[in-house]
PDB file of N, CA and C in Angstrom:
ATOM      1  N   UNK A   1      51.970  -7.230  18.820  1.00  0.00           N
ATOM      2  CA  UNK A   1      50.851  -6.335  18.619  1.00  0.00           C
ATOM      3  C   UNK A   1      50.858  -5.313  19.758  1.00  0.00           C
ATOM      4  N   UNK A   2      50.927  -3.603  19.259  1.00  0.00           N
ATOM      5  CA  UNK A   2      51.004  -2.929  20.071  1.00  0.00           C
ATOM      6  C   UNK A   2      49.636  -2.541  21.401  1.00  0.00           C
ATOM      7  N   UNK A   3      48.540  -3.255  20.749  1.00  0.00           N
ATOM      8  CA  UNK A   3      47.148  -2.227  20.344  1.00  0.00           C
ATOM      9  C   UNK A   3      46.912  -3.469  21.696  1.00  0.00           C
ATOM     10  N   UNK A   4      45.858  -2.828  22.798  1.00  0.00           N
ATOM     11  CA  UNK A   4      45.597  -3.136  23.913  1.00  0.00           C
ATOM     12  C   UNK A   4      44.087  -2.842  24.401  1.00  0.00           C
ATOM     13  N   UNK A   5      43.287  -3.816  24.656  1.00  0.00           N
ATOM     14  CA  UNK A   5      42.215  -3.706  25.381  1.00  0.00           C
ATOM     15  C   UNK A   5      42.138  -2.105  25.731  1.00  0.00           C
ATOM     16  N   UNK A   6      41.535  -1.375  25.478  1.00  0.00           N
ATOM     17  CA  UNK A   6      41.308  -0.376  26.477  1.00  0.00           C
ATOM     18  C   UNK A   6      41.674   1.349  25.569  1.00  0.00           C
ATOM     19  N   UNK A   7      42.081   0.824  24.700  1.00  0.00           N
ATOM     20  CA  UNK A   7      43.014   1.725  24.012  1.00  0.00           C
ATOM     21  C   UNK A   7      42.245   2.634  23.179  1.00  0.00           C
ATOM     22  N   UNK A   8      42.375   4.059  22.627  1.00  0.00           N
ATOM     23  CA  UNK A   8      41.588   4.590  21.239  1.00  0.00           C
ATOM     24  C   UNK A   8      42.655   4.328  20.073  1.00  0.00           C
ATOM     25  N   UNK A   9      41.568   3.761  19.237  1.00  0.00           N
ATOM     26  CA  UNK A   9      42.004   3.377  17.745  1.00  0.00           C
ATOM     27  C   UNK A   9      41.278   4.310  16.369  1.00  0.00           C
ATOM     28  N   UNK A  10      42.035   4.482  15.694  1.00  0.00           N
ATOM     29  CA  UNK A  10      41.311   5.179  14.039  1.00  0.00           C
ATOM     30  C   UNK A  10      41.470   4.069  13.234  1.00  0.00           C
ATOM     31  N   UNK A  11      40.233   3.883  12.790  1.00  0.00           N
ATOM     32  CA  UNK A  11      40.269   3.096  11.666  1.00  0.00           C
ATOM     33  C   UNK A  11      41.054   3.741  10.404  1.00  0.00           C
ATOM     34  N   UNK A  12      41.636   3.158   9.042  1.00  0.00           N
ATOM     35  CA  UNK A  12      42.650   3.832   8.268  1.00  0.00           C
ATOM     36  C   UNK A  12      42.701   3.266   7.251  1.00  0.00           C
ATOM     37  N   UNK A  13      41.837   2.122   6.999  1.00  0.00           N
ATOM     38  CA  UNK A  13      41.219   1.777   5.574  1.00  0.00           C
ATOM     39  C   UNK A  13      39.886   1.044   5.822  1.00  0.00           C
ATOM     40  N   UNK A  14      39.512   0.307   4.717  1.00  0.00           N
ATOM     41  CA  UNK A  14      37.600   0.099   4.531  1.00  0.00           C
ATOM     42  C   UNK A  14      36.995   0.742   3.710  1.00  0.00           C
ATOM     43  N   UNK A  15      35.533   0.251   4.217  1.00  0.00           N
ATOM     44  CA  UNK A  15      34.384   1.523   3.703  1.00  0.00           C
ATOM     45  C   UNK A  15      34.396   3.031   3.642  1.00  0.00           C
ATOM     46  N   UNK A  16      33.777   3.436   3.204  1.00  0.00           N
ATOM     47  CA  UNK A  16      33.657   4.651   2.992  1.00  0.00           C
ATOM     48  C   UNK A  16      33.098   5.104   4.647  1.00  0.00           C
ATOM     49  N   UNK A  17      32.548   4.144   5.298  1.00  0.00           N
ATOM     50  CA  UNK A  17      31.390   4.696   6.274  1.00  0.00           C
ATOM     51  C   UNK A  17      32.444   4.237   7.680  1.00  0.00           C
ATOM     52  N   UNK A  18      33.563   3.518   7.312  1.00  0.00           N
ATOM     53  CA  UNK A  18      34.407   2.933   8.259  1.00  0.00           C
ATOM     54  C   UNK A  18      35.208   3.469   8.728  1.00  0.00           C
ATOM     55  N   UNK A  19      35.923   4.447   7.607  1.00  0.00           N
ATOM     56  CA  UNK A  19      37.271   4.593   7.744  1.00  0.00           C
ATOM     57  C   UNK A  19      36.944   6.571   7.866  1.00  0.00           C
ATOM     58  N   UNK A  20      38.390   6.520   9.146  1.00  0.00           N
ATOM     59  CA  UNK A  20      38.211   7.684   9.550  1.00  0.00           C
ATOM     60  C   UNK A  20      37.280   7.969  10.781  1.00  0.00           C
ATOM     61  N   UNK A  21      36.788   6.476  10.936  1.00  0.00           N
ATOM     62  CA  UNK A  21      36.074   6.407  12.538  1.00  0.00           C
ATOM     63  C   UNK A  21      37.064   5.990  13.936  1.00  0.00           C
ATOM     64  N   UNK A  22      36.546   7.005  14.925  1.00  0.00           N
ATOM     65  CA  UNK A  22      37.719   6.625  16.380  1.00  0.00           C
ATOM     66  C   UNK A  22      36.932   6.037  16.962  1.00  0.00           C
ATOM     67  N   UNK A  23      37.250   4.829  17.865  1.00  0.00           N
ATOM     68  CA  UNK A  23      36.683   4.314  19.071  1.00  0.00           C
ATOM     69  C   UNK A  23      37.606   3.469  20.095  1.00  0.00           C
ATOM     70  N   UNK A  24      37.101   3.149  21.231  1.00  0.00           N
ATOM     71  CA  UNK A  24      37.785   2.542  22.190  1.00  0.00           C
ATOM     72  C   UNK A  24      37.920   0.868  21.541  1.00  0.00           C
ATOM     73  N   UNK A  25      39.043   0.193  21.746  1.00  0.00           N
ATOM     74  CA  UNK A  25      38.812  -1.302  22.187  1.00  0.00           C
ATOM     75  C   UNK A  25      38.388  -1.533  23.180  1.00  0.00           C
ATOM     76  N   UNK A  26      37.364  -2.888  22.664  1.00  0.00           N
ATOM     77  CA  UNK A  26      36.826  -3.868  23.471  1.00  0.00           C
ATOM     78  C   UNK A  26      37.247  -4.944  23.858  1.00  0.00           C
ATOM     79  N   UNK A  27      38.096  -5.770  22.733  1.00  0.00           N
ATOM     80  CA  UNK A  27      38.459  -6.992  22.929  1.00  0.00           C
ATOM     81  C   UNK A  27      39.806  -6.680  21.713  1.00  0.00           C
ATOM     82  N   UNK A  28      40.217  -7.689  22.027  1.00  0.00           N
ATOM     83  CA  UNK A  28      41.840  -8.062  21.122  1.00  0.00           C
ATOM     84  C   UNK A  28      42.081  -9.734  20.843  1.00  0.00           C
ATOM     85  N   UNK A  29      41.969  -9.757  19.617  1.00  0.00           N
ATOM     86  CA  UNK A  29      42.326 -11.291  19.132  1.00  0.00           C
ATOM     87  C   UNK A  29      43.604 -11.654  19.286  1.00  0.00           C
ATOM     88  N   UNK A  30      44.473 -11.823  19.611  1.00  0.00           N
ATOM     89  CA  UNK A  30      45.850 -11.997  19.388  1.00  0.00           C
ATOM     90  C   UNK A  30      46.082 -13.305  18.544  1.00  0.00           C
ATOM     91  N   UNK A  31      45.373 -14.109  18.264  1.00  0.00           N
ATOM     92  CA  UNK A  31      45.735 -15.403  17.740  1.00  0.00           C
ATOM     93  C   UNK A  31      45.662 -14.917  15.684  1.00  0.00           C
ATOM     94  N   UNK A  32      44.374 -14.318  16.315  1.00  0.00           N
ATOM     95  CA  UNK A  32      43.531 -13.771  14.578  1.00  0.00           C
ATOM     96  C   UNK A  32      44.618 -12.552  14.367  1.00  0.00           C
ATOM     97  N   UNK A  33      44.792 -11.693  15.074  1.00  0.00           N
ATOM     98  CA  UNK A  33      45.289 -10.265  14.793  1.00  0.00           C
ATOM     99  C   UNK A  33      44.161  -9.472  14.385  1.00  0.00           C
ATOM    100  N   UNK A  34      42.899  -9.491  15.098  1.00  0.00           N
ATOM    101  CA  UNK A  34      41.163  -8.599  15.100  1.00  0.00           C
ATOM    102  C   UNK A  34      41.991  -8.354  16.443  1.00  0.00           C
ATOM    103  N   UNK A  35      40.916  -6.782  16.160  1.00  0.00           N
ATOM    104  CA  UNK A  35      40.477  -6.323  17.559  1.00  0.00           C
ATOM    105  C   UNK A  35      38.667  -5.536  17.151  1.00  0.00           C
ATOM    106  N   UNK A  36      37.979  -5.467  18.157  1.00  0.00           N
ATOM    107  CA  UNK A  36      36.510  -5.627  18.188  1.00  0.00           C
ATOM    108  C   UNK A  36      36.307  -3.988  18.931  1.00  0.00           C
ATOM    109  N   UNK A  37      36.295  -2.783  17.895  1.00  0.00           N
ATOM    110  CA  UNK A  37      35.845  -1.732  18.269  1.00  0.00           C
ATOM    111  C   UNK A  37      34.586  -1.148  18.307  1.00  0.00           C
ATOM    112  N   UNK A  38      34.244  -0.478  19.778  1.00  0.00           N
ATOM    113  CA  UNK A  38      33.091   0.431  20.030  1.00  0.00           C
ATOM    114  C   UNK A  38      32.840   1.124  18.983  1.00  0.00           C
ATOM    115  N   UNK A  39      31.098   1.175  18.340  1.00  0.00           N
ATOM    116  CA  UNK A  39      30.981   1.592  17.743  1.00  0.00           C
ATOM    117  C   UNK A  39      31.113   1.731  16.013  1.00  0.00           C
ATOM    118  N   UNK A  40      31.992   0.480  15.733  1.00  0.00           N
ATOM    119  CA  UNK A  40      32.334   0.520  14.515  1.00  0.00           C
ATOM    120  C   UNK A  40      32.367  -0.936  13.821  1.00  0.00           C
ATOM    121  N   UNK A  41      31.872  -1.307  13.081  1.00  0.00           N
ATOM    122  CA  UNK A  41      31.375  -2.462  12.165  1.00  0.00           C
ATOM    123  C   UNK A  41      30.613  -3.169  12.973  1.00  0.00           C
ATOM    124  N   UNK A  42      28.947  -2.325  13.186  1.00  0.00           N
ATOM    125  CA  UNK A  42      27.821  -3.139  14.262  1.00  0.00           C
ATOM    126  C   UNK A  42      27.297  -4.077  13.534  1.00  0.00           C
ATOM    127  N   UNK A  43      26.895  -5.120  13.962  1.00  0.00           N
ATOM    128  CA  UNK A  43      26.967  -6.428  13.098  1.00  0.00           C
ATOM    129  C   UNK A  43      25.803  -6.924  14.400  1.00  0.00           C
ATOM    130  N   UNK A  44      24.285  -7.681  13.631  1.00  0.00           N
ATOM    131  CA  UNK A  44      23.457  -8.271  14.513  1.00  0.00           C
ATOM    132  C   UNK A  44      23.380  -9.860  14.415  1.00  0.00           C
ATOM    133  N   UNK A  45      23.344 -10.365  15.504  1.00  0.00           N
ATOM    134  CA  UNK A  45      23.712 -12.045  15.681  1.00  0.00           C
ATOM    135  C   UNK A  45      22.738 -12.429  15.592  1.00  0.00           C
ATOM    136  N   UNK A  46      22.331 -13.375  15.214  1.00  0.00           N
ATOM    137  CA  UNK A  46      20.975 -14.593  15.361  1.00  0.00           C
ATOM    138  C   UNK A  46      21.440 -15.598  16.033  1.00  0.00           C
ATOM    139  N   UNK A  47      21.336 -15.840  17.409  1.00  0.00           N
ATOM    140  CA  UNK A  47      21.717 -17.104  18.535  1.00  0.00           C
ATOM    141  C   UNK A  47      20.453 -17.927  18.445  1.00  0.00           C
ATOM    142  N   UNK A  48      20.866 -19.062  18.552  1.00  0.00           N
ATOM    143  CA  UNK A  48      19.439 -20.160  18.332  1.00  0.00           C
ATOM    144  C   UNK A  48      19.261 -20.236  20.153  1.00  0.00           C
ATOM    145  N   UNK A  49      18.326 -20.467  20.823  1.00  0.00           N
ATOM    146  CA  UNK A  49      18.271 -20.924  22.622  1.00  0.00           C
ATOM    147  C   UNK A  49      18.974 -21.934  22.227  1.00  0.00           C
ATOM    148  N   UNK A  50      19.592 -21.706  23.608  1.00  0.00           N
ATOM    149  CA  UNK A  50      20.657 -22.796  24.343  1.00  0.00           C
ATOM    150  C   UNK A  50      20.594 -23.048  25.832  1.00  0.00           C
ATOM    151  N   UNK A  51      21.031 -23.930  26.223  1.00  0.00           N
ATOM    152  CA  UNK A  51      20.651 -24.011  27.761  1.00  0.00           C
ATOM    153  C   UNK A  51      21.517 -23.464  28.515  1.00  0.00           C
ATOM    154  N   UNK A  52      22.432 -23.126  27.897  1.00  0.00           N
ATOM    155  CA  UNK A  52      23.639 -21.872  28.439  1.00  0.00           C
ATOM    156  C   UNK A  52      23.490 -21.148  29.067  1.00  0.00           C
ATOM    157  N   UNK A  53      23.350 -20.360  30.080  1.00  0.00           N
ATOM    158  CA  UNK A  53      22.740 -19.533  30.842  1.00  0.00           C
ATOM    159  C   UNK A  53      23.153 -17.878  30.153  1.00  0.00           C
ATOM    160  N   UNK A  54      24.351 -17.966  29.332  1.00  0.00           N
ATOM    161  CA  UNK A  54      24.007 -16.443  28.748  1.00  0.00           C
ATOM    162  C   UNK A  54      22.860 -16.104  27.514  1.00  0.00           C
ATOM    163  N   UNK A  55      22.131 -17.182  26.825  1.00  0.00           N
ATOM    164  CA  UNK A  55      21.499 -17.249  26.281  1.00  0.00           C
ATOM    165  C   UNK A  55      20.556 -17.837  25.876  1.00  0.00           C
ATOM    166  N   UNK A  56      19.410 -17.941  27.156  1.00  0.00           N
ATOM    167  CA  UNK A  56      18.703 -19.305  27.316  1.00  0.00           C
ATOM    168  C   UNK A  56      16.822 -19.257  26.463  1.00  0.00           C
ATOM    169  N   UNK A  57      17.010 -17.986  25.727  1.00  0.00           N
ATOM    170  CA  UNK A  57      16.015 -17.867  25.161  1.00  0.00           C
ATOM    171  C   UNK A  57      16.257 -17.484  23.562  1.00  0.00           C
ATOM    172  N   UNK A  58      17.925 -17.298  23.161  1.00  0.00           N
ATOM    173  CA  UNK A  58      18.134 -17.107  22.079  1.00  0.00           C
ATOM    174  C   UNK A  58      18.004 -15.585  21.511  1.00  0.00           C
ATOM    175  N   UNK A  59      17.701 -15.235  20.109  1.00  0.00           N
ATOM    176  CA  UNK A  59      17.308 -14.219  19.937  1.00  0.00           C
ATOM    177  C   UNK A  59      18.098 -13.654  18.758  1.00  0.00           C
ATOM    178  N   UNK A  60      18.432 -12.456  18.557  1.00  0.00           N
ATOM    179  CA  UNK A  60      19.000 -11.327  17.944  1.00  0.00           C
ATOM    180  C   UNK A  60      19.643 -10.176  18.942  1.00  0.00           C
ATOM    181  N   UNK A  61      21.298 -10.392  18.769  1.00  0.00           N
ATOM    182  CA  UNK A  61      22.141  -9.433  19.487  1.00  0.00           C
ATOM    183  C   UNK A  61      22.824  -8.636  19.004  1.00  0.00           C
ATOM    184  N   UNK A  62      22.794  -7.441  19.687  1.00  0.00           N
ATOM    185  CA  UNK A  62      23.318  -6.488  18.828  1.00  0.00           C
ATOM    186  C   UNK A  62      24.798  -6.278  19.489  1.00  0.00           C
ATOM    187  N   UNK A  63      26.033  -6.099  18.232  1.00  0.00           N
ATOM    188  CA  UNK A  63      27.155  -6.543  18.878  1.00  0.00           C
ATOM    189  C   UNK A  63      27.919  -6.073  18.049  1.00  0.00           C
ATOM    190  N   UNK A  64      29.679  -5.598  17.844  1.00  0.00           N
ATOM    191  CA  UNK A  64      30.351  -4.926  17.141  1.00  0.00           C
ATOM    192  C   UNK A  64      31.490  -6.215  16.553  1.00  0.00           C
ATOM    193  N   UNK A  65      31.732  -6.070  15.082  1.00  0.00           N
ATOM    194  CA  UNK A  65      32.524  -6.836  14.325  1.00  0.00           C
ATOM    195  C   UNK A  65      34.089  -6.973  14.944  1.00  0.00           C
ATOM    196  N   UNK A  66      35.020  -7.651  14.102  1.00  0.00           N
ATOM    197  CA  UNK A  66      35.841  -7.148  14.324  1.00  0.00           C
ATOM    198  C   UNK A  66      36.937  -6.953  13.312  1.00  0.00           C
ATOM    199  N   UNK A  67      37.853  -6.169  13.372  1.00  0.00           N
ATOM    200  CA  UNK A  67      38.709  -5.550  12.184  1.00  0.00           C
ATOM    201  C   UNK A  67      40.157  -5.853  12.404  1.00  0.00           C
ATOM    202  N   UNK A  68      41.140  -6.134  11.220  1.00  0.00           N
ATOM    203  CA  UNK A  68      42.372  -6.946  11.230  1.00  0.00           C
ATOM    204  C   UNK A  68      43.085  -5.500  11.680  1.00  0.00           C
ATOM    205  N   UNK A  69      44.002  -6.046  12.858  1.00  0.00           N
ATOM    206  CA  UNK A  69      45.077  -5.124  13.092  1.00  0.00           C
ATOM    207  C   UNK A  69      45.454  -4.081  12.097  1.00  0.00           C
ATOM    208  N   UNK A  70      45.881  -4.304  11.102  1.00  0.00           N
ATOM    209  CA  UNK A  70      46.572  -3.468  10.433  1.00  0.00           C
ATOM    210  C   UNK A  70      45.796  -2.804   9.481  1.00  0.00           C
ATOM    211  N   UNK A  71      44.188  -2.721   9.727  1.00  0.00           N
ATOM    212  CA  UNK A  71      43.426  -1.187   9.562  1.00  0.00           C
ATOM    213  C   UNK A  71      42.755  -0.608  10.262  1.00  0.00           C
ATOM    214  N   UNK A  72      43.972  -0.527  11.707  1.00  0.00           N
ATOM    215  CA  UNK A  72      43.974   0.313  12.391  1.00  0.00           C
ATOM    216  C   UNK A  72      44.646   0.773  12.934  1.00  0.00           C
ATOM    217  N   UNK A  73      45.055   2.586  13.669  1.00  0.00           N
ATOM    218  CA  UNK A  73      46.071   2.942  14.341  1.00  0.00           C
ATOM    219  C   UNK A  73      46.192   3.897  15.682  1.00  0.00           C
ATOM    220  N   UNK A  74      46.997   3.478  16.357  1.00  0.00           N
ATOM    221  CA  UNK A  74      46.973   3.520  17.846  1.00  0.00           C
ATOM    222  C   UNK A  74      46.671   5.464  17.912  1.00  0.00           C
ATOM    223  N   UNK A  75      45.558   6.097  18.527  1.00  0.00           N
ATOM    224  CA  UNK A  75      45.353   7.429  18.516  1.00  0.00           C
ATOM    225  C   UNK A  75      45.985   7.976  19.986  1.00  0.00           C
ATOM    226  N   UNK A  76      46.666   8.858  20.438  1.00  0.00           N
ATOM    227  CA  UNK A  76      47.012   9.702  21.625  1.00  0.00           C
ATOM    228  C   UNK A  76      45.752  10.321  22.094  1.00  0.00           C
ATOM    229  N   UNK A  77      45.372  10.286  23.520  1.00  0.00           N
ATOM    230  CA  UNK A  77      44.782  10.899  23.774  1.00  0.00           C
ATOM    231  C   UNK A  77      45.049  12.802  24.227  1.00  0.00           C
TER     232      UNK A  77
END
């Protein structure tokens, strides 16, 4: 997998509302072949409290999906 933390990506298939969107990576699955772009498939979590310290009251987070490698492609800056 060419595609790297840090990188700008175009989305290049999907939705109508998806595709044809640029953003930075955030994260990179390498096991899945996702990577988790800024800005594009925002998706809100429902965490139950946990005694976890990143989430010790629970809630609703707002947070970005993530999309299979190969509908997406590496952009030049």
């Amino acid at each position: 997998m060419k595609i790297k933390k840090g990188d700008t990506v175009q989305v290049i298939t999907g939705s109508k509302d998806r595709k044809g969107q640029i953003g930075k990576v955030l994260e990179v699955d390498r096991e899945r072949e996702r990577v988790k772009i800024e800005n594009v498939a925002p998706v809100k979590r429902h965490i139950k409290p946990q005694k976890s310290k990143k989430y010790p009251e629970g809630g609703i987070i707002n947070d970005f999906g993530t999309i299979h490698v190969s509908n997406v492609k590496l952009v030049k800056e």
